[in-house]
C-alpha atoms as a PDB file:
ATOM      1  CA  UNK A   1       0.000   0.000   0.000  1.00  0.00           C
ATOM      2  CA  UNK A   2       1.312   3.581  -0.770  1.00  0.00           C
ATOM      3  CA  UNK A   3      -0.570   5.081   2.424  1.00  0.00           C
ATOM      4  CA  UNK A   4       1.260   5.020   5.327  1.00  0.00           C
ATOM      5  CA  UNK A   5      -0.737   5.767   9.057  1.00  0.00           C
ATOM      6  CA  UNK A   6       0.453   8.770  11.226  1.00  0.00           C
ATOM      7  CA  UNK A   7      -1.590  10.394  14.017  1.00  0.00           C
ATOM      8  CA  UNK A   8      -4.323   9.391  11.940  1.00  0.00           C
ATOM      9  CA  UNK A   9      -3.414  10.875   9.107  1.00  0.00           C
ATOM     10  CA  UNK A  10      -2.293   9.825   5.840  1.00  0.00           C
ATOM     11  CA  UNK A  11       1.035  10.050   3.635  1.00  0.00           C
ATOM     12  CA  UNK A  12       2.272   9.231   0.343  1.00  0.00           C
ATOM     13  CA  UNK A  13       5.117   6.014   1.298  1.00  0.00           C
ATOM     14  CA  UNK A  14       5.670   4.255  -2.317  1.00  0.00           C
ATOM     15  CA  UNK A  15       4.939   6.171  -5.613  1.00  0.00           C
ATOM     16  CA  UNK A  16       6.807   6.721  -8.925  1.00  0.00           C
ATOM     17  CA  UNK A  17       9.732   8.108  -8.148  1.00  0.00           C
ATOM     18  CA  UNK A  18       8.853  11.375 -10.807  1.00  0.00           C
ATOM     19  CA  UNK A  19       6.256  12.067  -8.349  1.00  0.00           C
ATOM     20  CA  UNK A  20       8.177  12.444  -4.737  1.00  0.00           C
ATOM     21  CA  UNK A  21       8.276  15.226  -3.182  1.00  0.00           C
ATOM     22  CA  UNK A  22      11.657  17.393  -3.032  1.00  0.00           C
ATOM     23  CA  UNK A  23      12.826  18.677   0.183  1.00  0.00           C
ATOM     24  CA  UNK A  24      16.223  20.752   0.362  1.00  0.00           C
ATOM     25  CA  UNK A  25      18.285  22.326   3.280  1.00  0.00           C
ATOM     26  CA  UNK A  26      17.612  25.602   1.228  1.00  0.00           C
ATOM     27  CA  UNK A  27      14.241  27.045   1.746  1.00  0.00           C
ATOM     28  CA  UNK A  28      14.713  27.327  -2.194  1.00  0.00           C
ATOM     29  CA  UNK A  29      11.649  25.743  -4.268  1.00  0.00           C
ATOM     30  CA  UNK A  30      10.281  25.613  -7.571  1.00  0.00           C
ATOM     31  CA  UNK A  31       7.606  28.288  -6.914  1.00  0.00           C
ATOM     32  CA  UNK A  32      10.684  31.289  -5.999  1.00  0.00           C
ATOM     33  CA  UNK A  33      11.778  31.218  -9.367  1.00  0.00           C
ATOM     34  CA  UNK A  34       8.380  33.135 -10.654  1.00  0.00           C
ATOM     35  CA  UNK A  35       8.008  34.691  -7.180  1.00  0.00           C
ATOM     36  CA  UNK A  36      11.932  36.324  -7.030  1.00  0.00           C
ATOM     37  CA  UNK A  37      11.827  37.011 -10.974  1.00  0.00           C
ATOM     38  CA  UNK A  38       9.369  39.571 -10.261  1.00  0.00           C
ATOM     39  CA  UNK A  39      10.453  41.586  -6.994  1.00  0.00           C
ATOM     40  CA  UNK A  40      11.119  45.497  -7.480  1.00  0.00           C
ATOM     41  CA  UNK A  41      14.755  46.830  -7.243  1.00  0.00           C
ATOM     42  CA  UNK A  42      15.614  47.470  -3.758  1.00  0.00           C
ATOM     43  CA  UNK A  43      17.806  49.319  -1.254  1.00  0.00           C
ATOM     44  CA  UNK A  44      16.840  47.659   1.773  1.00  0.00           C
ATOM     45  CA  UNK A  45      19.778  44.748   1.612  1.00  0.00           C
ATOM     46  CA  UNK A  46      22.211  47.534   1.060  1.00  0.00           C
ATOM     47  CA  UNK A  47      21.551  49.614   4.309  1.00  0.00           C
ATOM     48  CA  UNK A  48      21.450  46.402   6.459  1.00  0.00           C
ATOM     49  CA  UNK A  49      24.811  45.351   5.348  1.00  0.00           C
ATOM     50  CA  UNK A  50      26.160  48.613   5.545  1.00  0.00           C
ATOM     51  CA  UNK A  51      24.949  48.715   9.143  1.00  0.00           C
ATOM     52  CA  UNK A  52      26.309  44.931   9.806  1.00  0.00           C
ATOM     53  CA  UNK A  53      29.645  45.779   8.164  1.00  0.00           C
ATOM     54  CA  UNK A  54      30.560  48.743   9.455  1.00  0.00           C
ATOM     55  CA  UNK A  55      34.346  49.223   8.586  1.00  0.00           C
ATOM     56  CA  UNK A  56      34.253  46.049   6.426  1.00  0.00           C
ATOM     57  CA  UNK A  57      34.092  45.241   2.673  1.00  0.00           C
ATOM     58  CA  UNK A  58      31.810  43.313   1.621  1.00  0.00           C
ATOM     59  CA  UNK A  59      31.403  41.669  -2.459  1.00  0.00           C
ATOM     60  CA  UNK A  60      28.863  39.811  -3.641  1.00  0.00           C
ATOM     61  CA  UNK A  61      29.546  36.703  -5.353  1.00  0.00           C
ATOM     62  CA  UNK A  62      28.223  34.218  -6.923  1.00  0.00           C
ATOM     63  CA  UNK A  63      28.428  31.430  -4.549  1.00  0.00           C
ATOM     64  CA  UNK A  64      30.207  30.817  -0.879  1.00  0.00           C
ATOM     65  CA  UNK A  65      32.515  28.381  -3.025  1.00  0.00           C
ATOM     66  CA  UNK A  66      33.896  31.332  -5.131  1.00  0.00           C
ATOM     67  CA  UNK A  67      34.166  33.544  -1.702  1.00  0.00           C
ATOM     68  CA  UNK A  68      36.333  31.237  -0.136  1.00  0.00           C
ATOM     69  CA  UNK A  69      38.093  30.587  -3.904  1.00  0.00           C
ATOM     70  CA  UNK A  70      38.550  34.648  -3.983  1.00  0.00           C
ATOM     71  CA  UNK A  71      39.974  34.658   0.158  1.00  0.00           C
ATOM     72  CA  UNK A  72      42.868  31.789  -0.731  1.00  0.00           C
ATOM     73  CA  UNK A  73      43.398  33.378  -3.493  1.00  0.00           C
ATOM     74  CA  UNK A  74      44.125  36.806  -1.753  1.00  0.00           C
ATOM     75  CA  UNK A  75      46.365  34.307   1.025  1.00  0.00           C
ATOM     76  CA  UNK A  76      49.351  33.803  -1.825  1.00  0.00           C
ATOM     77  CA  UNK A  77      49.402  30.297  -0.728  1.00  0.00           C
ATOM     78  CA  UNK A  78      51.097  27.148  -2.312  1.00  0.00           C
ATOM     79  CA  UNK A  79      51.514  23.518  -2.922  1.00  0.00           C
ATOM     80  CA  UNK A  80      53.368  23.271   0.421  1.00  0.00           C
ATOM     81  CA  UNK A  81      51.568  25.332   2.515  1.00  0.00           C
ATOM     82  CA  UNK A  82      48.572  24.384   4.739  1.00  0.00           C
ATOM     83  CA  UNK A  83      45.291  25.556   5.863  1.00  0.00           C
ATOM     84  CA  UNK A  84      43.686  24.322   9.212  1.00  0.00           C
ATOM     85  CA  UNK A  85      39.913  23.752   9.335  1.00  0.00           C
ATOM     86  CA  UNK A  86      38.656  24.221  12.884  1.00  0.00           C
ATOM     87  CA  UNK A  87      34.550  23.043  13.109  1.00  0.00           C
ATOM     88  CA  UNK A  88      32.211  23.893  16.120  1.00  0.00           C
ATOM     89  CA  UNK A  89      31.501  20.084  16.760  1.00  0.00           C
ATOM     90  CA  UNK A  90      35.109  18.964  16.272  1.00  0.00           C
ATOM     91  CA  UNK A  91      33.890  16.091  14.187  1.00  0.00           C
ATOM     92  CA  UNK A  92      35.830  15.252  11.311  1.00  0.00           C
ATOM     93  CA  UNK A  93      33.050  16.050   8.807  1.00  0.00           C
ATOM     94  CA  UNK A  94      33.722  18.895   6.224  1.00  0.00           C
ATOM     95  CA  UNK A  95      31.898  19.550   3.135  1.00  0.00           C
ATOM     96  CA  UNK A  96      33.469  18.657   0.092  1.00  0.00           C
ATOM     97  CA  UNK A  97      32.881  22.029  -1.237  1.00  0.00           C
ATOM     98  CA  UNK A  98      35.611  23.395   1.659  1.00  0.00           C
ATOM     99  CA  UNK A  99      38.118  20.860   1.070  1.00  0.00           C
ATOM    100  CA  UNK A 100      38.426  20.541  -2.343  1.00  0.00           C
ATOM    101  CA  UNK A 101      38.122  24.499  -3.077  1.00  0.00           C
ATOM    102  CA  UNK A 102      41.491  24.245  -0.799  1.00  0.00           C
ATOM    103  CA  UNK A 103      43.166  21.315  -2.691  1.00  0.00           C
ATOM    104  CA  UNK A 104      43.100  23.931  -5.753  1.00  0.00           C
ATOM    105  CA  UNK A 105      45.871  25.631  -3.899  1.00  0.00           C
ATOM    106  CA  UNK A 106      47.161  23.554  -0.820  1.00  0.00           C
ATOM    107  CA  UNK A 107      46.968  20.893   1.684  1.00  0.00           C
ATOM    108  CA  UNK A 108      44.659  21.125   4.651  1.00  0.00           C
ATOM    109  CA  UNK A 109      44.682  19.466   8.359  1.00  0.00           C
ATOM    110  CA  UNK A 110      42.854  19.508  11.531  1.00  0.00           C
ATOM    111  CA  UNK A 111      45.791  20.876  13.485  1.00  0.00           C
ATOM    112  CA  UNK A 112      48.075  23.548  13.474  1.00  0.00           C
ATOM    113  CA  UNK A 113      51.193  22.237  11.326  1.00  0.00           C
ATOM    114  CA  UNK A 114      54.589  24.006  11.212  1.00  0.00           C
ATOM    115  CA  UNK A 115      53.707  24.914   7.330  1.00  0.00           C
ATOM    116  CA  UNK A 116      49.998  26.199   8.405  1.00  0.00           C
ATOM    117  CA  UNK A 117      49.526  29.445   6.721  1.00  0.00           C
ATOM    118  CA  UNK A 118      45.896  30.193   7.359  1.00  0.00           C
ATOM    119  CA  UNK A 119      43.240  28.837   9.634  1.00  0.00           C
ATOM    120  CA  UNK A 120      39.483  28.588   8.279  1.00  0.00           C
ATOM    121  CA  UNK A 121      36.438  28.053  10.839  1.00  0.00           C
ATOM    122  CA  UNK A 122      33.506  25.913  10.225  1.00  0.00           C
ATOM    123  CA  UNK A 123      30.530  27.476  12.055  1.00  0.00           C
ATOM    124  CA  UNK A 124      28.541  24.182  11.474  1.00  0.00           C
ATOM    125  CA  UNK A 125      25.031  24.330  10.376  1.00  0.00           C
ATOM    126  CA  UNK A 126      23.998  27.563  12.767  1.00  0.00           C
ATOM    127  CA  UNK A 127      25.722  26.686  15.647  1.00  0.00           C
ATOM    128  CA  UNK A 128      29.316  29.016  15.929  1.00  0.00           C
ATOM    129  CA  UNK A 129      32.390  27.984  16.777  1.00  0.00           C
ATOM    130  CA  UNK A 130      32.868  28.949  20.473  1.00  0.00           C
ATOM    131  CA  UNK A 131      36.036  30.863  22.007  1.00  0.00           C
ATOM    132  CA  UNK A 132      36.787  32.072  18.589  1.00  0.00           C
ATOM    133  CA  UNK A 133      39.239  34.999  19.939  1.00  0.00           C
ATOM    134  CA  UNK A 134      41.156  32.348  21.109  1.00  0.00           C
ATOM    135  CA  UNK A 135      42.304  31.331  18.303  1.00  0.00           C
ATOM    136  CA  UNK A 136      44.129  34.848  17.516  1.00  0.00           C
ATOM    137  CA  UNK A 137      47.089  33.340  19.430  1.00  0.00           C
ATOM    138  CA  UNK A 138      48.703  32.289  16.670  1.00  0.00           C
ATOM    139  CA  UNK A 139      48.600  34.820  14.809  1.00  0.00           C
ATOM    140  CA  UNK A 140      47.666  33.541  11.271  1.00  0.00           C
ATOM    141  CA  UNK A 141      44.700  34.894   8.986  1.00  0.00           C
ATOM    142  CA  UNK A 142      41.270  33.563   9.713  1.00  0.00           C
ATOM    143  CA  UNK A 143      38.725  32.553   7.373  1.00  0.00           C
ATOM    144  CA  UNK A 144      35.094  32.235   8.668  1.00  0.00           C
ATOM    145  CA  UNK A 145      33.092  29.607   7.048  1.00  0.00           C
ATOM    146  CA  UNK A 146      29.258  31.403   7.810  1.00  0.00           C
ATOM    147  CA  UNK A 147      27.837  29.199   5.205  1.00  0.00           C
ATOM    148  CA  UNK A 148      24.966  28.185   7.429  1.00  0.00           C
ATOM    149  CA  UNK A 149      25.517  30.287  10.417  1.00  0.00           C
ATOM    150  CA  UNK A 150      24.019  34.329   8.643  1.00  0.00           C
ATOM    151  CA  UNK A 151      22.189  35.397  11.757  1.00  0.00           C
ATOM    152  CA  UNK A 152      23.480  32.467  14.507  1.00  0.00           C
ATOM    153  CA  UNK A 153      26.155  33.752  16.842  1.00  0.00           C
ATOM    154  CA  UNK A 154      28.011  32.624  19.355  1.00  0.00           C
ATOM    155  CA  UNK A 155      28.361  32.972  23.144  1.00  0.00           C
ATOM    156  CA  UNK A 156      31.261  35.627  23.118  1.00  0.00           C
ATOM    157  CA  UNK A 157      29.470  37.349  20.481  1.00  0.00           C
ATOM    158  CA  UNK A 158      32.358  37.201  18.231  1.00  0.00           C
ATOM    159  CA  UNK A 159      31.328  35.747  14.819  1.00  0.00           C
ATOM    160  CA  UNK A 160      32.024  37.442  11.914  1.00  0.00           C
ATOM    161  CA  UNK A 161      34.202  40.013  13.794  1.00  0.00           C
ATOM    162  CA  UNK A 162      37.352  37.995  14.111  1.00  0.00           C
ATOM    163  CA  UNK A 163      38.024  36.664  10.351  1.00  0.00           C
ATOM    164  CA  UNK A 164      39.848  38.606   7.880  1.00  0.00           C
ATOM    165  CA  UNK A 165      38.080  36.892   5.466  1.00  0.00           C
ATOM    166  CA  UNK A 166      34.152  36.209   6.152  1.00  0.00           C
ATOM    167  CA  UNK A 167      31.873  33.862   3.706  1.00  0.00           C
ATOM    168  CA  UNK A 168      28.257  33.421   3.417  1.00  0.00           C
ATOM    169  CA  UNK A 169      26.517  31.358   1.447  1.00  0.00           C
ATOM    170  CA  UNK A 170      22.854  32.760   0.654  1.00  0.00           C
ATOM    171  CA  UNK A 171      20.678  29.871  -0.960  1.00  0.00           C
ATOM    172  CA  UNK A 172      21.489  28.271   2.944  1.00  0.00           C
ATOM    173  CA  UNK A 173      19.294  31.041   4.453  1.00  0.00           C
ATOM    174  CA  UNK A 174      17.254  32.907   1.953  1.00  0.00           C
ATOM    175  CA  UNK A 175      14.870  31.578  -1.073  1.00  0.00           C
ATOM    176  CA  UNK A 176      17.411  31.820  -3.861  1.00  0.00           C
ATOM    177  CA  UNK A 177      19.340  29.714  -6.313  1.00  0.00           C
ATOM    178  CA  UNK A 178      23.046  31.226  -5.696  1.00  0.00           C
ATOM    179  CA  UNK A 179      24.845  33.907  -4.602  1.00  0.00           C
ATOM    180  CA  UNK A 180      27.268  34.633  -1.796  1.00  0.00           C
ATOM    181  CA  UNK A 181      29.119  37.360  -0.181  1.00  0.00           C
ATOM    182  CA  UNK A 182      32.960  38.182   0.962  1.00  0.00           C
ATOM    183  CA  UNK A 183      33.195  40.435   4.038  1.00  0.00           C
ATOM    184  CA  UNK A 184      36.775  41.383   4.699  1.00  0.00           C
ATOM    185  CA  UNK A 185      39.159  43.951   5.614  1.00  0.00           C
ATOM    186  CA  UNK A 186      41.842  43.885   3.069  1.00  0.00           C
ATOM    187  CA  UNK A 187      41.565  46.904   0.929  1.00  0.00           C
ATOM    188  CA  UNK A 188      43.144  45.435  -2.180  1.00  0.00           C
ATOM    189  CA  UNK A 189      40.395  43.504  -2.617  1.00  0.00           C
ATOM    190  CA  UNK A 190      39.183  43.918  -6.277  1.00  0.00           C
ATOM    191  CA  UNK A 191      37.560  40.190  -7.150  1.00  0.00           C
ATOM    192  CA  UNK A 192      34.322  40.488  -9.195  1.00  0.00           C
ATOM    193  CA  UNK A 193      32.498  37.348 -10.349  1.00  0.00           C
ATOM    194  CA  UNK A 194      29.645  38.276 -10.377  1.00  0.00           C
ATOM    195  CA  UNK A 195      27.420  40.280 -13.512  1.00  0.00           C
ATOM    196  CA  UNK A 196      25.653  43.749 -12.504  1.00  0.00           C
ATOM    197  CA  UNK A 197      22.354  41.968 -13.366  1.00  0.00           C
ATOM    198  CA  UNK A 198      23.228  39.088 -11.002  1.00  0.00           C
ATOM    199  CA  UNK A 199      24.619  40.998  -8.445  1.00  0.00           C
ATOM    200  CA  UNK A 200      20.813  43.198  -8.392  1.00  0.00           C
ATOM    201  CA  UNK A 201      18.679  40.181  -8.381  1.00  0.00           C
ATOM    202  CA  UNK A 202      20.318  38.736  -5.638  1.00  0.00           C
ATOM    203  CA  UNK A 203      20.156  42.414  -3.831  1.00  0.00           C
ATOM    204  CA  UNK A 204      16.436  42.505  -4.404  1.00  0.00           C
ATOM    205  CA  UNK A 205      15.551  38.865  -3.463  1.00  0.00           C
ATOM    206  CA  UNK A 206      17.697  39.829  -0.139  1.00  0.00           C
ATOM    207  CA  UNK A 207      15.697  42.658   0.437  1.00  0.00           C
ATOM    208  CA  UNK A 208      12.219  41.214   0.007  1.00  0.00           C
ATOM    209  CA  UNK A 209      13.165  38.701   2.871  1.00  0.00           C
ATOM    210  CA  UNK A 210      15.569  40.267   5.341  1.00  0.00           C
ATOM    211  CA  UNK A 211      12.517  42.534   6.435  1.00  0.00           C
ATOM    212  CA  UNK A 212      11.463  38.484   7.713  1.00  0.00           C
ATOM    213  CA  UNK A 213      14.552  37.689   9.434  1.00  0.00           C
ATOM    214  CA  UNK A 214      13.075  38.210  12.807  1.00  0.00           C
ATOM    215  CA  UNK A 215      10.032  35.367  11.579  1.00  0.00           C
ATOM    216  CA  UNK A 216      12.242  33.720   9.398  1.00  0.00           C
ATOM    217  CA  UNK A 217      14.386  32.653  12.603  1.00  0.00           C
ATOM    218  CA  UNK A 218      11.561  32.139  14.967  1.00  0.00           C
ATOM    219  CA  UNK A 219      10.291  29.394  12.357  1.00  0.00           C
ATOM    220  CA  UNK A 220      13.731  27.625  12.026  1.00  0.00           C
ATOM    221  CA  UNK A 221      13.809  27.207  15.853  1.00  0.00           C
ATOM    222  CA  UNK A 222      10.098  26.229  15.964  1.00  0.00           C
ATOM    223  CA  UNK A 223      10.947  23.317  13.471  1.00  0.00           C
ATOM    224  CA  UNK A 224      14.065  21.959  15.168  1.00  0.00           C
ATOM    225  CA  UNK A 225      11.883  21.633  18.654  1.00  0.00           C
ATOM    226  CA  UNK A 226       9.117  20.058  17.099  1.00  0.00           C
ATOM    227  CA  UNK A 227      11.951  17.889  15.500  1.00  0.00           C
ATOM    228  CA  UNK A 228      13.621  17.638  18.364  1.00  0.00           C
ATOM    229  CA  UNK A 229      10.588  16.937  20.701  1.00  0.00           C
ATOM    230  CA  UNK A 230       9.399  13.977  17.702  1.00  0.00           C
ATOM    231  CA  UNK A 231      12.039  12.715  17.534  1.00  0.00           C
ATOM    232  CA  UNK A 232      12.204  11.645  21.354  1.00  0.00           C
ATOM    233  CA  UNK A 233      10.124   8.649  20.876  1.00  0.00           C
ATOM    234  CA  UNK A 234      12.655   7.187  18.408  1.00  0.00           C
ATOM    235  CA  UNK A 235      15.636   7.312  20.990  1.00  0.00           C
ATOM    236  CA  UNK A 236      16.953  10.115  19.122  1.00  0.00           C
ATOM    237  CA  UNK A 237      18.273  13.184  20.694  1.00  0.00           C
ATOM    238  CA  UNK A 238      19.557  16.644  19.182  1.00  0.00           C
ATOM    239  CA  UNK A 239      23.548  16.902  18.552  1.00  0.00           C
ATOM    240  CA  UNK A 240      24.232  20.221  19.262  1.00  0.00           C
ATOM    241  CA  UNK A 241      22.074  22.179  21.924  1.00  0.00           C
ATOM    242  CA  UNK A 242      20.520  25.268  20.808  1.00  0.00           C
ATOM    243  CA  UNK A 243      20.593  28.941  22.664  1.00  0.00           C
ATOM    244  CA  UNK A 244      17.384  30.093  21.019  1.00  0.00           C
ATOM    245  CA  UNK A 245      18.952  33.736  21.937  1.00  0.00           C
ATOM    246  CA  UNK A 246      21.749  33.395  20.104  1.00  0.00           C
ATOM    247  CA  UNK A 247      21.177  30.100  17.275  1.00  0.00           C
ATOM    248  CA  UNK A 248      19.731  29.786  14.423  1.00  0.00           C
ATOM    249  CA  UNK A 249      19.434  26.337  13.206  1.00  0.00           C
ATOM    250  CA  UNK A 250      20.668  25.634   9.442  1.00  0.00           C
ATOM    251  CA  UNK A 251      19.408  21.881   9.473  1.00  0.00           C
ATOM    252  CA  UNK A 252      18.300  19.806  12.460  1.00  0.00           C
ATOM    253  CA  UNK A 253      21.091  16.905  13.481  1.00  0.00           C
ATOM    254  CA  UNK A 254      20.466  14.425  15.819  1.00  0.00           C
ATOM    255  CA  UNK A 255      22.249  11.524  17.574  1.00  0.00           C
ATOM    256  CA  UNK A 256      20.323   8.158  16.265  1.00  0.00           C
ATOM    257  CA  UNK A 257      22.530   5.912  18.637  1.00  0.00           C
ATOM    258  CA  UNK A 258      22.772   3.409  16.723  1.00  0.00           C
ATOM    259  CA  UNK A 259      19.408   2.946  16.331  1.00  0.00           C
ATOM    260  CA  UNK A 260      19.274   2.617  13.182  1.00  0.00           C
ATOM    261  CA  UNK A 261      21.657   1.634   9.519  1.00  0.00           C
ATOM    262  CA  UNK A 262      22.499   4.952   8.396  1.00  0.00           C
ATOM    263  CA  UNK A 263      23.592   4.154   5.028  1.00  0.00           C
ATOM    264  CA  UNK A 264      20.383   2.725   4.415  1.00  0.00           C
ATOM    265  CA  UNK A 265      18.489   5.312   6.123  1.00  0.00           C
ATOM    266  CA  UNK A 266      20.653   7.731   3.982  1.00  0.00           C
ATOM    267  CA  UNK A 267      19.089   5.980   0.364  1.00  0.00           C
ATOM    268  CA  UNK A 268      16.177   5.772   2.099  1.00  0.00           C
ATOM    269  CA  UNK A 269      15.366   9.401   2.660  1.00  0.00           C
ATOM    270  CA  UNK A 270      16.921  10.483  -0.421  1.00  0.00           C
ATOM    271  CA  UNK A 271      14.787   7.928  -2.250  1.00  0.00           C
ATOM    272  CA  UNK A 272      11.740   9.974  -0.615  1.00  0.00           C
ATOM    273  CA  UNK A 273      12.689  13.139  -1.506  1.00  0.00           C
ATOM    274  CA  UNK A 274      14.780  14.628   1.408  1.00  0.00           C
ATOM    275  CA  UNK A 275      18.212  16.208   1.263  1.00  0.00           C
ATOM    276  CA  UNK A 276      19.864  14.587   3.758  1.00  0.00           C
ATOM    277  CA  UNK A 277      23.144  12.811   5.153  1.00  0.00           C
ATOM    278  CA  UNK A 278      25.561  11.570   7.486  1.00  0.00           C
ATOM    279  CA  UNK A 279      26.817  13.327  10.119  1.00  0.00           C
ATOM    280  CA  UNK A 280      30.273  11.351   9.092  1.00  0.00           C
ATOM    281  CA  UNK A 281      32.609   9.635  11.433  1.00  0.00           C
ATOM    282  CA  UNK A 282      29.545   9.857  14.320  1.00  0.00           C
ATOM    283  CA  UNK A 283      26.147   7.842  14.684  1.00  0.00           C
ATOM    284  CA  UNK A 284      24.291  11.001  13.626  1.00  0.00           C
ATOM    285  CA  UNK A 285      21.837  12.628  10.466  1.00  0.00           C
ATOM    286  CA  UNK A 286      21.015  15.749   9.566  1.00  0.00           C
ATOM    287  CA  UNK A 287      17.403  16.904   7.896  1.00  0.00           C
ATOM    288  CA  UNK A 288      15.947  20.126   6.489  1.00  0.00           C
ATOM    289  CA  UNK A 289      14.509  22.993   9.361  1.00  0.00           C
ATOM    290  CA  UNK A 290      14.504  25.697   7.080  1.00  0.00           C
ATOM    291  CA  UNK A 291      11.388  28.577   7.080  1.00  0.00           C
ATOM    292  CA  UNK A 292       9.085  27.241   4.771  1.00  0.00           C
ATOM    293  CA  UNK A 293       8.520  23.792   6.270  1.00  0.00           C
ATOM    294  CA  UNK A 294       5.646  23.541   8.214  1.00  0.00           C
ATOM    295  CA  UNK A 295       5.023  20.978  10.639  1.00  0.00           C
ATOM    296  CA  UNK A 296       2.980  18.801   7.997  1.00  0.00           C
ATOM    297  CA  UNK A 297       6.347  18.908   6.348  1.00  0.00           C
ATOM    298  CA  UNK A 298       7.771  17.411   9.520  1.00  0.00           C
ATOM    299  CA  UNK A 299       5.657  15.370   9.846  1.00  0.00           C
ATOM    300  CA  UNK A 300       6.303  13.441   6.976  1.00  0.00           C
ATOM    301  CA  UNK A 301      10.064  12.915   7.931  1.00  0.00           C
ATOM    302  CA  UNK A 302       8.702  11.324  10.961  1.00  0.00           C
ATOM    303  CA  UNK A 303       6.541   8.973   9.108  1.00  0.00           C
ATOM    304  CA  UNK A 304       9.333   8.305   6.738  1.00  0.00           C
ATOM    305  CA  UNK A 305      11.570   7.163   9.551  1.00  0.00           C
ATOM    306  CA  UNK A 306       8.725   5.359  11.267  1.00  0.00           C
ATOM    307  CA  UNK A 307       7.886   2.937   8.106  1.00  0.00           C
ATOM    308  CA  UNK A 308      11.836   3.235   7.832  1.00  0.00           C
ATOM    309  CA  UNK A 309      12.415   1.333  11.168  1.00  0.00           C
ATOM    310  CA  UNK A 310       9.106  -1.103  10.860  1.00  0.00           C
ATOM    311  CA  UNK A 311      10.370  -2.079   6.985  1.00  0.00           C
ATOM    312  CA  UNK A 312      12.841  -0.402   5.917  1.00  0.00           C
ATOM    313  CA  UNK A 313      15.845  -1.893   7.692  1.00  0.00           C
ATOM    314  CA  UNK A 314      14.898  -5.396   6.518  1.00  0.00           C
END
């Protein structure tokens, strides 16, 4: 049967796979393209970043890929030089799009090496990196990797202010296809990627939704405890523990303690239309929170992983 039971409700389990559903970590979705195509040009984006950025640079680009591509650039690095990737969880889990965007010019590690020219900081999926000043000590340049962490800070209050070179990667926050934006204080900074048309359509889409950012971050955190409360009755429990002052959750990851297969569970989600994956290296899973799930939305992850753990493990 393709109906599956869940507080007496029904959802779609086994279809045609050119009917499932798409989920994404980006609150990104077929109906933005019509929706953003048509949004009047704006200012608003401009005076917020100027008023974020005081004293900073900032240049749009067209991804956080070609932001952190434009920052080692800037670092004169070579084949025998090495950056140092620093992540709030310490797990050894780094997107590919980091890692091999640093292979174009050097070697990486997850310790300071004699040869370690630069340091770059994972704020992992809205929750910072904590005593970030710390890491000042040794006096190297710091990239910030604020891919999923726009509005999250952390405890010290110190995101964003300690990098010379700052990334953000928009489609992880906003409804929009690409874009991304460089905040640093070098003044030599001339890189341009990015067309004039580009560069206003992302300004505009920007602008229609950062007058939201207030709701837009009171929904994320509504969806990771719902989630997080679900979730419970699985034996799962949340990975990182959110400040709800300070956090704003880019996906929700939980511990499944070995609970489950999570290769299979993995295919299995992906099979039904969620962007999802493996924590790597640690018994946890990650899921979409973003703004425009609502908690029928949720719900269906939960029935997925229910009829995953009655039938799917078998």
């Amino acid at each position: 049967m393709p109906l599956d039971a869940f507080n007496n409700k029904f959802a779609i389990i086994s279809c045609d796979s050119f009917v499932q559903p798409s989920y994404r970590i980006t609150p990104f979705s077929t109906e933005d393209i019509k929706k953003n195509r048509h949004l009047m040009d704006s200012g608003v984006i401009k005076n917020y970043f100027d008023n974020r950025f005081i004293g900073k640079k900032y240049i749009y680009t067209t991804s956080g890929r070609s932001a952190l591509n434009h920052a080692l650039t800037s670092l004169n690095l070579n084949k025998e030089d090495n950056v140092t990737i620093f992540t709030t969880s310490g797990n050894f889990y780094i997107s590919g799009c980091v890692t091999k965007e640093i292979e174009k010019f050097c070697k990486w590690t997850r310790a300071i090496e004699k040869n370690t020219r630069a340091i770059l900081v994972n704020h992992e999926f809205g929750f910072p990196y904590e005593k970030l000043s710390k890491l000042k000590k040794y006096k190297l340049p710091i990239i910030e990797d604020c891919a999923h962490s726009f509005i999250s800070q952390n405890y010290e209050k110190s995101v964003g202010r300690i990098g010379k070179y700052v990334i953000y990667s928009f489609p992880k926050f906003f409804p929009i296809q690409f874009g991304g934006l460089l905040v640093t204080d070098d003044d030599e900074n001339n890189f341009k990627d990015i067309s004039e048309e580009e560069k206003n359509y992302i300004k505009n889409v920007l602008s229609y939704n950062i007058v939201s950012q207030e709701k837009i971050i009171l929904k994320r955190i509504e969806n990771y405890r719902y989630l997080e409360q679900k979730f419970s009755k699985f034996g799962f429990t949340s990975r990182f523990e959110l400040n709800e002052e300070i956090h704003c959750p880019g996906v929700y990851l939980f511990n499944t303690h070995q609970k489950i297969d999570l290769n299979k569970f993995k295919l299995f989600m992906q099979s039904h239309g969620v962007e999802s994956s493996i924590f790597y290296k640690e018994d946890a899973f990650f899921l979409p929170v973003h703004q425009k799930l609502e908690l029928d939305d949720l719900d269906y992850f939960i029935t997925l992983i229910n009829h995953f753990g009655e039938r799917g493990q078998k």
